[in-house]
Protein backbone atom coordinates (compact mmCIF):
# COMPACT_ATOMS: atom_id res chain seq x y z
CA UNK A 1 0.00 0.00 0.00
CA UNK A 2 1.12 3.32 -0.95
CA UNK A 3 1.85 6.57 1.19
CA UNK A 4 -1.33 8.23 -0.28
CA UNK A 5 -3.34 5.28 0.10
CA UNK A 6 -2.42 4.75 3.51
CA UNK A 7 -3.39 8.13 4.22
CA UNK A 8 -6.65 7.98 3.24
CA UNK A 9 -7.03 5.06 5.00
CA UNK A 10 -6.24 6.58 7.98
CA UNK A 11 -8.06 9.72 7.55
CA UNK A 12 -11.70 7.29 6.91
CA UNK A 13 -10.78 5.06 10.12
CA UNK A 14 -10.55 8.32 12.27
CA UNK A 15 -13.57 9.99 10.62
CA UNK A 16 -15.60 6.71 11.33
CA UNK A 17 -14.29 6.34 15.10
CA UNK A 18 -14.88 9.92 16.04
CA UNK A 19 -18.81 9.26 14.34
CA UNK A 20 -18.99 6.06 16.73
CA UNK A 21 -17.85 7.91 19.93
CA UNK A 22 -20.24 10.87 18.87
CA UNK A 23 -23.05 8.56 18.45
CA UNK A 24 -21.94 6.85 21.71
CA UNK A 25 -21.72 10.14 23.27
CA UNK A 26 -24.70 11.93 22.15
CA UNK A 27 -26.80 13.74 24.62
CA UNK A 28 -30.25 15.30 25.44
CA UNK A 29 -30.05 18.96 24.65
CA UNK A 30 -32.11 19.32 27.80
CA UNK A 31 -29.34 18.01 29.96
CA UNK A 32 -26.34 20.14 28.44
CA UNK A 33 -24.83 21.37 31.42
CA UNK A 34 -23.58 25.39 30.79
CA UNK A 35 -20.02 25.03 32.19
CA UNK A 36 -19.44 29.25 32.54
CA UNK A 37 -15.99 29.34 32.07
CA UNK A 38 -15.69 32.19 29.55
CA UNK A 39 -15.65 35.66 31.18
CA UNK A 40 -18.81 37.18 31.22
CA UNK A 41 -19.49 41.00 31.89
CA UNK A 42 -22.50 40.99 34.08
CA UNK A 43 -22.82 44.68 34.46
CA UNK A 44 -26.46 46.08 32.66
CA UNK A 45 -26.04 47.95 29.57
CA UNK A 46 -26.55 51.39 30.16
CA UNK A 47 -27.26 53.30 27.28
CA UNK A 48 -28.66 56.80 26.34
CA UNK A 49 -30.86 56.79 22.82
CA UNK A 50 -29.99 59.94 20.85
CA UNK A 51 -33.09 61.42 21.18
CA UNK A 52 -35.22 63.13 18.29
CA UNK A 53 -36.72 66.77 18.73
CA UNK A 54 -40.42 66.66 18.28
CA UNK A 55 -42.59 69.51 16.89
CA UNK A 56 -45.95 69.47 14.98
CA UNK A 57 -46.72 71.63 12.06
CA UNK A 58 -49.82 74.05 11.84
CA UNK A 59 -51.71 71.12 10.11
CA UNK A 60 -51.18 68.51 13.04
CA UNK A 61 -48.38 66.54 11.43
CA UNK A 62 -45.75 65.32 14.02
CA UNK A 63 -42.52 65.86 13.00
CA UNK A 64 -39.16 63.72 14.72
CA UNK A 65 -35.62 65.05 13.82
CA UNK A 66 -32.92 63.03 14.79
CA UNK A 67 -29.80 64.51 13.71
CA UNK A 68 -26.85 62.06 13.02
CA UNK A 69 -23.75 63.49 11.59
CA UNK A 70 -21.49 59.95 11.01
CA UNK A 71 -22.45 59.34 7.13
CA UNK A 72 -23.90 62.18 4.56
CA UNK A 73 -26.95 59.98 4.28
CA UNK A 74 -31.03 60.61 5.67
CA UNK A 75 -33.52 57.87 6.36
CA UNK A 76 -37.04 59.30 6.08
CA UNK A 77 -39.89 57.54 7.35
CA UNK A 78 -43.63 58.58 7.13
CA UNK A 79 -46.07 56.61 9.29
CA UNK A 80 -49.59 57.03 8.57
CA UNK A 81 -52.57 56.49 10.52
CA UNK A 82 -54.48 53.43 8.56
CA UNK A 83 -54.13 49.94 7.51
CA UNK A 84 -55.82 46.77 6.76
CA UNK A 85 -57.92 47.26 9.68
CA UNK A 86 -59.98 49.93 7.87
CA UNK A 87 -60.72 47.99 4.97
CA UNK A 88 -64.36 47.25 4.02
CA UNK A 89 -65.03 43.70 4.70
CA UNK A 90 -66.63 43.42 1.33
CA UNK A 91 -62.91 44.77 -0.36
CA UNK A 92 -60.34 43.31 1.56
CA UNK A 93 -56.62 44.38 0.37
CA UNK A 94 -57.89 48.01 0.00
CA UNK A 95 -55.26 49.62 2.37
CA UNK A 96 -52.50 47.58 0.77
CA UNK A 97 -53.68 48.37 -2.96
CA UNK A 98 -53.24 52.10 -1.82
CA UNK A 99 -50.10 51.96 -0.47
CA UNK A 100 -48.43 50.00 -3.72
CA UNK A 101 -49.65 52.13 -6.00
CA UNK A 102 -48.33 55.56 -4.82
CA UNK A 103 -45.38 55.55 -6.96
CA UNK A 104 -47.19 54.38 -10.08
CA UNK A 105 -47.82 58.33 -10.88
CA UNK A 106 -48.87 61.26 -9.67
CA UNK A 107 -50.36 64.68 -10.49
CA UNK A 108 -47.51 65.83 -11.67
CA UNK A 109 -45.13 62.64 -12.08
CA UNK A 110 -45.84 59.29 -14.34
CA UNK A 111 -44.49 55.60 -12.85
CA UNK A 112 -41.50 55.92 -15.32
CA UNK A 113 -40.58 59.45 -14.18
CA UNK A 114 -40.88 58.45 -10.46
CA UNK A 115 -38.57 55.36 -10.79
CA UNK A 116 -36.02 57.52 -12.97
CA UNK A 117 -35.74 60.26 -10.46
CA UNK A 118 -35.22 58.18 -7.23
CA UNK A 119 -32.68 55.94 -9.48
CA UNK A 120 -30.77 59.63 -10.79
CA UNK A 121 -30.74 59.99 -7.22
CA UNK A 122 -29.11 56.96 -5.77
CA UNK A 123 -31.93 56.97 -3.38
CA UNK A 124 -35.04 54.41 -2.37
CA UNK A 125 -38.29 55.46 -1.96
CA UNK A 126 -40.87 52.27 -0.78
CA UNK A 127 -44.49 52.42 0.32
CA UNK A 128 -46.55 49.20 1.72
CA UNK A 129 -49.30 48.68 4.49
CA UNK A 130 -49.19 44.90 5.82
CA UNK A 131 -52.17 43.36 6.86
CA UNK A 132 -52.52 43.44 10.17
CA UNK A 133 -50.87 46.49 10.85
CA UNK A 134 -52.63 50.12 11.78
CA UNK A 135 -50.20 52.15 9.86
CA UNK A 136 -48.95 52.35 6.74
CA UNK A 137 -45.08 53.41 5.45
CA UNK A 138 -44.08 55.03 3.42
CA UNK A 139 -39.79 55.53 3.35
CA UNK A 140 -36.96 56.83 1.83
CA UNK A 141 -33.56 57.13 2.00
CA UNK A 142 -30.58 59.51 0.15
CA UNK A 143 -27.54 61.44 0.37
CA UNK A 144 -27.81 64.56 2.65
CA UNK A 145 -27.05 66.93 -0.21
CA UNK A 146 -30.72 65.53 -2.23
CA UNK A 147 -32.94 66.14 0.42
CA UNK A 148 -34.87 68.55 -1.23
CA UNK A 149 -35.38 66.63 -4.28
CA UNK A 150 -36.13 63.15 -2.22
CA UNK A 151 -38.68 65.50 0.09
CA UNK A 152 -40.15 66.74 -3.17
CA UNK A 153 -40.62 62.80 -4.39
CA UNK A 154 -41.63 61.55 -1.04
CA UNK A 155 -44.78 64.50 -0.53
CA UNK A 156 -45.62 63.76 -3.87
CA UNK A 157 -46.55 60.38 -3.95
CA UNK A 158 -48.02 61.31 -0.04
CA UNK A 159 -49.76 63.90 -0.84
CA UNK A 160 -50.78 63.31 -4.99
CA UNK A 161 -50.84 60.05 -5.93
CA UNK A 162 -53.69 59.82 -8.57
CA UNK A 163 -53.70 55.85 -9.41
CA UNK A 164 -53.92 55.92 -12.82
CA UNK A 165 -56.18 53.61 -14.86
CA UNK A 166 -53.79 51.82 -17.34
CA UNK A 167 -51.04 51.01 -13.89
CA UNK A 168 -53.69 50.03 -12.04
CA UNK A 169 -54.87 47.30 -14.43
CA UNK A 170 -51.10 45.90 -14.55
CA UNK A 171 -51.39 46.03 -10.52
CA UNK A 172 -53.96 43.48 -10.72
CA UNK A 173 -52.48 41.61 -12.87
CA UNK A 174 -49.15 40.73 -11.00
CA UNK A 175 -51.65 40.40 -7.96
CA UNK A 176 -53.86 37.98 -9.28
CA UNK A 177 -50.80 36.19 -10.55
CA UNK A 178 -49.17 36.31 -6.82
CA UNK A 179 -52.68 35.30 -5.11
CA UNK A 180 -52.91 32.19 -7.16
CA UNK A 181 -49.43 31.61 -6.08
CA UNK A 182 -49.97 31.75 -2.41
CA UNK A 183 -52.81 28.91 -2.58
CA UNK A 184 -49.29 26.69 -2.92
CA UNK A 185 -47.67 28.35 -0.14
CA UNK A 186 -47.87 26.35 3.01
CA UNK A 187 -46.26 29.47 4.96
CA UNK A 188 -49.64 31.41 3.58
CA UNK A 189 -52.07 28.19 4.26
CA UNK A 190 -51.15 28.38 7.80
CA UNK A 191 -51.39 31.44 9.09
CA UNK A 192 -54.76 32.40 6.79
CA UNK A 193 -55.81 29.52 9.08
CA UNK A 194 -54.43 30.31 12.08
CA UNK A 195 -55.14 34.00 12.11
CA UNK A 196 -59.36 32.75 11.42
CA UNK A 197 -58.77 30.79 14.70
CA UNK A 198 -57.44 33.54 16.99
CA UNK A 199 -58.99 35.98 15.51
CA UNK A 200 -62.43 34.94 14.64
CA UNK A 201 -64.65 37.77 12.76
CA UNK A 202 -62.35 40.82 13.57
CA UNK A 203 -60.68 42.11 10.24
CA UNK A 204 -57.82 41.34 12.05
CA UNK A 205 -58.05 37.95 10.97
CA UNK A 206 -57.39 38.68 7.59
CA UNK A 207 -53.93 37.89 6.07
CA UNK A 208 -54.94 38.43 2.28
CA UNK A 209 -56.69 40.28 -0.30
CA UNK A 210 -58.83 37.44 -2.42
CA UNK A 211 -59.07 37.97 -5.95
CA UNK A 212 -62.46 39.12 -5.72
CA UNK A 213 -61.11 42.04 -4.19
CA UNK A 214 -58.55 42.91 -6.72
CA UNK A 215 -60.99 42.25 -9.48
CA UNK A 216 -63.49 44.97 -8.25
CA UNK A 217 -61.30 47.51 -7.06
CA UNK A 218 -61.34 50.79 -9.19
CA UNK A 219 -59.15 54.07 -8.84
CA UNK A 220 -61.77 55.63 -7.41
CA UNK A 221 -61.64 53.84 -4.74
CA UNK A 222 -58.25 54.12 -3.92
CA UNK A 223 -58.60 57.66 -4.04
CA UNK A 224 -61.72 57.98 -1.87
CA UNK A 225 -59.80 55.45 0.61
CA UNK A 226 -56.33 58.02 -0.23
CA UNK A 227 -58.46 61.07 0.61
CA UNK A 228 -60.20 60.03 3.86
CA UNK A 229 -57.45 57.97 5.61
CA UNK A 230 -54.21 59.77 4.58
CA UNK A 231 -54.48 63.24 7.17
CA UNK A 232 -51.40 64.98 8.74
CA UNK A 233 -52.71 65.01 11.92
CA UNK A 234 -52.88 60.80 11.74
CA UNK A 235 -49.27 61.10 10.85
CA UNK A 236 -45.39 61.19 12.21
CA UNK A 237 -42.65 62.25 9.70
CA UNK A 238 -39.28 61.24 11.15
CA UNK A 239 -35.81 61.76 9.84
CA UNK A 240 -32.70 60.66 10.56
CA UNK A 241 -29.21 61.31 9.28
CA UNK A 242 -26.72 64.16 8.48
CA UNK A 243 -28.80 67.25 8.23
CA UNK A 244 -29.42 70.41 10.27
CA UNK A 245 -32.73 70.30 12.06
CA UNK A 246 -33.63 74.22 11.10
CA UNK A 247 -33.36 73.67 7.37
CA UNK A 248 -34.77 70.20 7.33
CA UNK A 249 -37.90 71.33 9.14
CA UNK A 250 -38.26 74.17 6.55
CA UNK A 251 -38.15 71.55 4.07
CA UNK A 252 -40.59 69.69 5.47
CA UNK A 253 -43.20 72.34 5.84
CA UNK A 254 -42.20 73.53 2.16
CA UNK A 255 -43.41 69.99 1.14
CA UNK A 256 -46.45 68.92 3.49
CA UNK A 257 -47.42 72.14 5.17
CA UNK A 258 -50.61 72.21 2.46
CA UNK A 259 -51.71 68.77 3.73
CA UNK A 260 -54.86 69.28 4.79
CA UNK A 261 -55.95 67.70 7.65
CA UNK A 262 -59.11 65.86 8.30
CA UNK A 263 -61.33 63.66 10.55
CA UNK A 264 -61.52 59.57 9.91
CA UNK A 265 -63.33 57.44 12.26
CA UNK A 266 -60.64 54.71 13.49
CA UNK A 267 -62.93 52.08 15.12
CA UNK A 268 -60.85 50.02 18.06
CA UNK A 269 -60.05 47.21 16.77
CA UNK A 270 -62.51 44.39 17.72
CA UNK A 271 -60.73 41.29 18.94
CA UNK A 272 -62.14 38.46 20.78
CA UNK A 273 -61.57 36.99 23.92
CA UNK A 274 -58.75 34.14 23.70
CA UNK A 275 -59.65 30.67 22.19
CA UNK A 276 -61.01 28.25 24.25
CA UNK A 277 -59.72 24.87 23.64
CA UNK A 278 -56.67 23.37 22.13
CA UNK A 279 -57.75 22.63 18.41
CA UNK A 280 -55.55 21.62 15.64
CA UNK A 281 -56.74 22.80 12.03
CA UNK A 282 -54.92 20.38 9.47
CA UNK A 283 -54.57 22.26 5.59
CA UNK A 284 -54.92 18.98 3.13
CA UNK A 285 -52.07 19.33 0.57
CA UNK A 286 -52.21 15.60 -0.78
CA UNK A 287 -48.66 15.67 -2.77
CA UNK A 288 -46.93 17.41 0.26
CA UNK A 289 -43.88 15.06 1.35
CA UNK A 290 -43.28 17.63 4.39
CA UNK A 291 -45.67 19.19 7.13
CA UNK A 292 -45.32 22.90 8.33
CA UNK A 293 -46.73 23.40 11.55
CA UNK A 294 -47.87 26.90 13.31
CA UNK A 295 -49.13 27.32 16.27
CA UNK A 296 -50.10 30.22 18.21
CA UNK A 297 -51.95 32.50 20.88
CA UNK A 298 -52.97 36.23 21.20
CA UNK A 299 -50.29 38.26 23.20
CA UNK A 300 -50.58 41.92 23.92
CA UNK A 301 -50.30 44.94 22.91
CA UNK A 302 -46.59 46.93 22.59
CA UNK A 303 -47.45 49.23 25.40
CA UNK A 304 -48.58 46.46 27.89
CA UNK A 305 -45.68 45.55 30.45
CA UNK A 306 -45.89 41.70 29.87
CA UNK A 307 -44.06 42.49 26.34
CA UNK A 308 -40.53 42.73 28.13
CA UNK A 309 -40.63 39.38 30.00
CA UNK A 310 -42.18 38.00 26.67
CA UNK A 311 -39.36 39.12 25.25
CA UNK A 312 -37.31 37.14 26.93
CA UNK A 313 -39.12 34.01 26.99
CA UNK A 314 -39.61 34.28 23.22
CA UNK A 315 -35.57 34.66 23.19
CA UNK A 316 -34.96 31.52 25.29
CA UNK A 317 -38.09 29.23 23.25
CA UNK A 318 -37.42 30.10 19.78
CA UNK A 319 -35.38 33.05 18.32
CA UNK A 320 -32.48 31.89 16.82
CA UNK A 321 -30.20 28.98 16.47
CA UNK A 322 -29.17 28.50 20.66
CA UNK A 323 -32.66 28.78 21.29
CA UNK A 324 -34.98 25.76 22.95
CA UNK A 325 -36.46 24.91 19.82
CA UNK A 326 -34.11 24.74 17.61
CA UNK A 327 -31.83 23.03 19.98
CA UNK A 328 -34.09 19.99 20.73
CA UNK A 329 -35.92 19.52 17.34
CA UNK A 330 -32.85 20.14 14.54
CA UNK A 331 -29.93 19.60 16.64
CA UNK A 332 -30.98 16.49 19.07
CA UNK A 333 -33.81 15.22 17.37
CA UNK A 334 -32.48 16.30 13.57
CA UNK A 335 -36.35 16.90 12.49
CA UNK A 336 -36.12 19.94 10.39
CA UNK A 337 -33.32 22.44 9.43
CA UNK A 338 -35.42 25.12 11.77
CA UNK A 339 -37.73 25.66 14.61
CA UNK A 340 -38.54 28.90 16.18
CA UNK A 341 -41.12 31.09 17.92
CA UNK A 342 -41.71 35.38 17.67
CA UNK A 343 -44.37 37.97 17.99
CA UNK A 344 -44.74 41.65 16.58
CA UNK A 345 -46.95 44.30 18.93
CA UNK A 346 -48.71 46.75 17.94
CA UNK A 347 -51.57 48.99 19.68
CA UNK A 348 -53.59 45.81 19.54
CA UNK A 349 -52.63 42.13 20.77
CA UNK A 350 -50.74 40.38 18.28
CA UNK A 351 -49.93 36.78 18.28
CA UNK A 352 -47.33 34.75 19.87
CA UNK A 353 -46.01 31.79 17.12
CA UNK A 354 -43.92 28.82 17.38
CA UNK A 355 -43.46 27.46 13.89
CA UNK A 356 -40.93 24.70 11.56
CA UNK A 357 -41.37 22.68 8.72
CA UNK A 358 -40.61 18.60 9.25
CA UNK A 359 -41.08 15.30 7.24
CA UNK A 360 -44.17 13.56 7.03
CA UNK A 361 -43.02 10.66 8.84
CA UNK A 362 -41.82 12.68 11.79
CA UNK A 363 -44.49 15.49 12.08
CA UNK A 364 -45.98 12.95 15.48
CA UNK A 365 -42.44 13.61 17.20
CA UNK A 366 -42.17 17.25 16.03
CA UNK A 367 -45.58 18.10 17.57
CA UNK A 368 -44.99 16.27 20.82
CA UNK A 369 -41.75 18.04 21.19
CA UNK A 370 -42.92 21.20 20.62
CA UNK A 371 -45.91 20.97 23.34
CA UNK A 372 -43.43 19.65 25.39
CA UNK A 373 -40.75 22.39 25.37
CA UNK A 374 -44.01 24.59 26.05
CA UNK A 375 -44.93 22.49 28.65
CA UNK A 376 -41.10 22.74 30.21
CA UNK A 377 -41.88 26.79 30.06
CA UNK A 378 -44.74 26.97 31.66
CA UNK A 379 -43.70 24.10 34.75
CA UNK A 380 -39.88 24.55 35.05
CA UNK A 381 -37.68 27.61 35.77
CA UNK A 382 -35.61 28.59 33.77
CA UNK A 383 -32.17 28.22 34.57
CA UNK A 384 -30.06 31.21 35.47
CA UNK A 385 -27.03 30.64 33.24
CA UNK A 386 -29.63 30.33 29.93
CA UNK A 387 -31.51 33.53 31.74
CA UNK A 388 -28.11 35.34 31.70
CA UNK A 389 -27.75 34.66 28.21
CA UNK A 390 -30.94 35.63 26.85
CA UNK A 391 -30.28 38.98 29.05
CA UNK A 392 -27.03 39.22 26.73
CA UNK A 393 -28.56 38.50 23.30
CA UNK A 394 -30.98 40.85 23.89
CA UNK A 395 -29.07 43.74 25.13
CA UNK A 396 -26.36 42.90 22.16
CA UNK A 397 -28.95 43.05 19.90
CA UNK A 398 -30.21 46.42 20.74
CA UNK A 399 -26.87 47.67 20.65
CA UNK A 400 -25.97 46.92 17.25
CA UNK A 401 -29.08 48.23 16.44
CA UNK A 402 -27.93 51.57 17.42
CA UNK A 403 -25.87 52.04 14.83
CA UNK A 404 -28.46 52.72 12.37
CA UNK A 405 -30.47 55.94 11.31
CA UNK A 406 -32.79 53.56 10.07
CA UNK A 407 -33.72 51.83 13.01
CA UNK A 408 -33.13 54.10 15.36
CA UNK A 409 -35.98 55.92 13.51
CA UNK A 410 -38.22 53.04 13.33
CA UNK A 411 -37.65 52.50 17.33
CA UNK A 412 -39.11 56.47 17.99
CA UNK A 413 -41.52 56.30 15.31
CA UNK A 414 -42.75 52.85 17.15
CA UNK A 415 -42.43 54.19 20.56
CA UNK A 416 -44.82 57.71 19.59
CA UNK A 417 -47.12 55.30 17.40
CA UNK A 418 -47.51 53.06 20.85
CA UNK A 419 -47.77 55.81 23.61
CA UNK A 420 -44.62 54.69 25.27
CA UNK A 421 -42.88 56.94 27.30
CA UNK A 422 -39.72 59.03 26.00
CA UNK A 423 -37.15 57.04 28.26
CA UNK A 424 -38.38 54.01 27.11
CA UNK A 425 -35.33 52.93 24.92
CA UNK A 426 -33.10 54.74 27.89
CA UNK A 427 -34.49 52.09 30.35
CA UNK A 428 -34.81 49.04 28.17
CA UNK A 429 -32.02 47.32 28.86
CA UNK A 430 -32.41 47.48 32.08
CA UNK A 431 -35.45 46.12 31.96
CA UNK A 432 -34.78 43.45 30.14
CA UNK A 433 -32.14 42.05 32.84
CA UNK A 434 -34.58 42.64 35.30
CA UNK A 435 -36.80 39.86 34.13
CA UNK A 436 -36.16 36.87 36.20
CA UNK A 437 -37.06 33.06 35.86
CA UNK A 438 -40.86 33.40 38.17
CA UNK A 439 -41.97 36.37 35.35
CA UNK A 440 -40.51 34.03 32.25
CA UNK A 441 -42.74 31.26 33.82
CA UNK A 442 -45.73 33.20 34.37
CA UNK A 443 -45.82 34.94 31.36
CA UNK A 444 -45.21 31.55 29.81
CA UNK A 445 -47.81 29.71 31.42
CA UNK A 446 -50.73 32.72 30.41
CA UNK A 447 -49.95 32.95 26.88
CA UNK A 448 -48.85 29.64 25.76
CA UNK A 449 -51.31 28.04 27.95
CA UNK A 450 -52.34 24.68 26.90
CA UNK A 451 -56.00 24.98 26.78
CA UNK A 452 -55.73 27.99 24.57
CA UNK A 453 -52.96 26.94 22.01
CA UNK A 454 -54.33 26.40 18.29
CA UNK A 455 -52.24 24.52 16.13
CA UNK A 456 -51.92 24.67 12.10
CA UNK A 457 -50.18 21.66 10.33
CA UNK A 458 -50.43 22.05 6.30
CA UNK A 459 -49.68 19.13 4.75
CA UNK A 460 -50.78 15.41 3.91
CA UNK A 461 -53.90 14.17 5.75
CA UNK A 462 -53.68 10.78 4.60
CA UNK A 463 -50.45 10.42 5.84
CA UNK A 464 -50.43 12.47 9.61
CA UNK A 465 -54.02 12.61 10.29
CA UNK A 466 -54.60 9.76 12.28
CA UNK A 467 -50.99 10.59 14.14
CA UNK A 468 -52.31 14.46 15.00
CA UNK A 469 -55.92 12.78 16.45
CA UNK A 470 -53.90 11.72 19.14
CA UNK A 471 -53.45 15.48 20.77
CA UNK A 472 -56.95 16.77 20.46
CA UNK A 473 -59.98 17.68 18.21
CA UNK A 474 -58.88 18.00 14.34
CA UNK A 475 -60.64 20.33 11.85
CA UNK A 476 -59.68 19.38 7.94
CA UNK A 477 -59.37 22.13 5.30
CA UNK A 478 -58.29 22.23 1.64
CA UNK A 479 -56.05 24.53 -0.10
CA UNK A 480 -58.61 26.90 -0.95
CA UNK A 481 -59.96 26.96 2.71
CA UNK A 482 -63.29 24.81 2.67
CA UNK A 483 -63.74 22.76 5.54
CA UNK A 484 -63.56 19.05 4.59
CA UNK A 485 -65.76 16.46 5.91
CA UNK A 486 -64.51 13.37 7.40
């Protein structure tokens, strides 16, 4: 035998002993025992947010200035008062068909002469309203020396979008096209079913326009909807970035002090009382050769002080790859390439999600070990070394996020839009360390409670009905929503 073939030899005998001592070895990532040997800085991060200065102009629009002087850039955000929430029930999609077709032309601009000057600028100018949400966006972002031209773009497709006929019909089109698309989407089939669970008859519960909707909508509508919803005084402008606050506020009032402002009746938001009952609503998609499973349960809203230990128990269960979750069912259990939980807040509750995608013939195991990590929430402390670390992540997180005009934006433009109060980034670290292992459990145990949790599993009946039977009642739907009879 030769020197290179003796080599290789070598190299496959030590490659298949170390995979026999790792299989010997293997271990419950429940039982990993955190050693704590690297240093660890334990002091709270103490940080003070630059702060924006707030003033309103004559016609009620708030206005944030945040002046950064780092880069030569601006980030530009406009938050308006309306979303999905408003839409008719008969036209669902309405608030999102408004917001995409701002920038398809103007008064005084066409779709092609929009696109050429925010290209000519090296800038981005976006607009969308997600369902769900009670605002929509619309944002920008440039060099400092354009802000007068990206102000002038930005108030115009604000302020004068006219929806013309001939853009809207190619809207529809690429909608339709996308809607019939999303019946194969198992992400879509399970939260359009989920969200109908939590959310029962509240327009909340709507996660899609149907093409119905974008069939019948005319540009009249849009601009009625454009008109009534769109006021100054339902609106924050923020910037952020290298400018001076004197001139950029003259800017501003050069550009959207003529908004007129208005009244719009803003109904709360109706949402029911929590689910009673765990139920699991299986999605029939006969060729599927995987299952994705959602589950979920109404949280709060962003003002409400069980977010922050929420937080923290959503870092620990599911968000990102050292979390519970992902730990037990790819790493231990090798399921799925993913598992995770998160939530959004707004001024309404939102819910709480724990979601991955798994093989047919493993979707029993995947659901058991997802109740059971729940279960190992709500019953068992966390320990204070995986505490600590969540504290970390957290904190690290928000640091980063620091860094940047544009988020730094979108945290004071979320914290007015929420009524929190102005130290609230000052003290959220803080916070967050403050949340011990009794709050993680509690908060835990009263929204991921057992009896409440509805689960989604899209995916073969045939093959893991009869296994999902085993954990409660079952409801059957098709791709296109109907209930199925058994």
């Amino acid at each position: 035998m030769d020197i290179k073939n003796k080599v290789c030899v070598a190299a496959v005998l030590t490659l298949v002993t170390a995979s026999a001592f790792a299989q010997e070895k293997s271990v419950s990532a429940k039982s990993v025992k955190r050693l704590n040997r690297a240093p660890v800085n334990h002091d709270v991060l103490k940080v003070t947010l630059p702060r924006p200065t707030q003033t309103k102009l004559s016609n009620g629009l708030t206005v944030l200035l945040l002046e950064r002087h780092k880069t030569p850039t601006l980030s530009l955000a406009l938050w308006i008062g309306t979303g999905s929430l408003d839409d008719p029930k008969d036209l669902p999609g309405l608030a999102k068909f408004t917001a995409d077709m701002l920038h398809e032309g103007t008064e005084r601009r066409s779709s092609a002469q929009i696109a050429t000057e925010v290209d000519s600028l090296g800038a981005r100018l976006d607009s969308e309203s997600e369902f769900g949400s009670t605002y929509t966006s619309i944002t920008a972002s440039s060099f400092s020396e354009n802000a007068d031209q990206i102000l002038n773009l930005m108030s115009d497709v604000a302020l004068h979008a006219s929806f013309p006929g001939d853009e809207l019909e190619k809207y529809k089109t690429r909608q339709l096209s996308d809607l019939e698309q999303q019946r194969s989407d198992p992400d879509f089939l399970s939260h359009e079913r989920l969200f109908g669970a939590l959310y029962g008859n509240s327009p909340a519960a709507v996660v899609s326009a149907t093409p119905a909707s974008v069939k019948a909508v005319t540009a009249e509508q849009l601009k009625q909807f454009h008109d009534q919803r769109y006021l100054p005084n339902q609106a924050m402008l923020g910037v952020a970035g290298d400018f001076d606050s004197k001139q950029m506020l003259a800017l501003i009032e050069k550009y959207f002090g003529a908004w007129k402002q208005g009244t719009s009746n803003n109904p709360a938001v109706n949402v029911p009382t929590a689910a009673s009952g765990f139920k699991i609503f299986l999605v029939d998609r006969p060729d599927s050769v995987q299952t994705n499973i959602l589950g979920g349960e109404l949280a709060v809203p962003r003002n409400n002080p069980d977010f922050i230990p929420l937080r923290v128990m959503n870092r620990i269960l599911g968000e990102g790859t050292s979390s519970r979750l992902f730990m037990n069912l790819r790493e231990e259990k090798g399921y799925t390439y993913g598992a995770y939980s998160g939530f959004v807040a707004d001024t309404y509750p939102r819910p709480i999600l724990v979601n991955t995608e798994v093989r047919n013939a493993v979707t029993d195991g995947s659901i058991h070990e997802l109740l059971g990590e729940l279960k190992r929430l709500r019953e068992e402390p966390v320990p204070t070394p995986e505490l600590d670390d969540a504290h970390r992540a957290i904190a690290a997180s928000f640091a980063l996020s620091l860094e940047s005009n544009r988020e730094l934006l979108d945290m004071w433009l979320r914290a007015k839009h929420n009524g929190l109060p102005d130290d609230y980034w000052d003290r959220y670290p803080a916070e967050i360390a403050k949340v011990d292992a009794p709050a993680v459990q509690r908060v835990a145990g009263k929204y991921f409670a057992q009896d409440r949790l509805q689960v989604v599993c899209v995916g073969n009946a045939k093959e893991i009905g009869k296994d999902l039977e085993k954990y409660g009642p079952v409801e059957t739907y098709d791709a296109d929503g109907k209930k199925m009879s058994k």
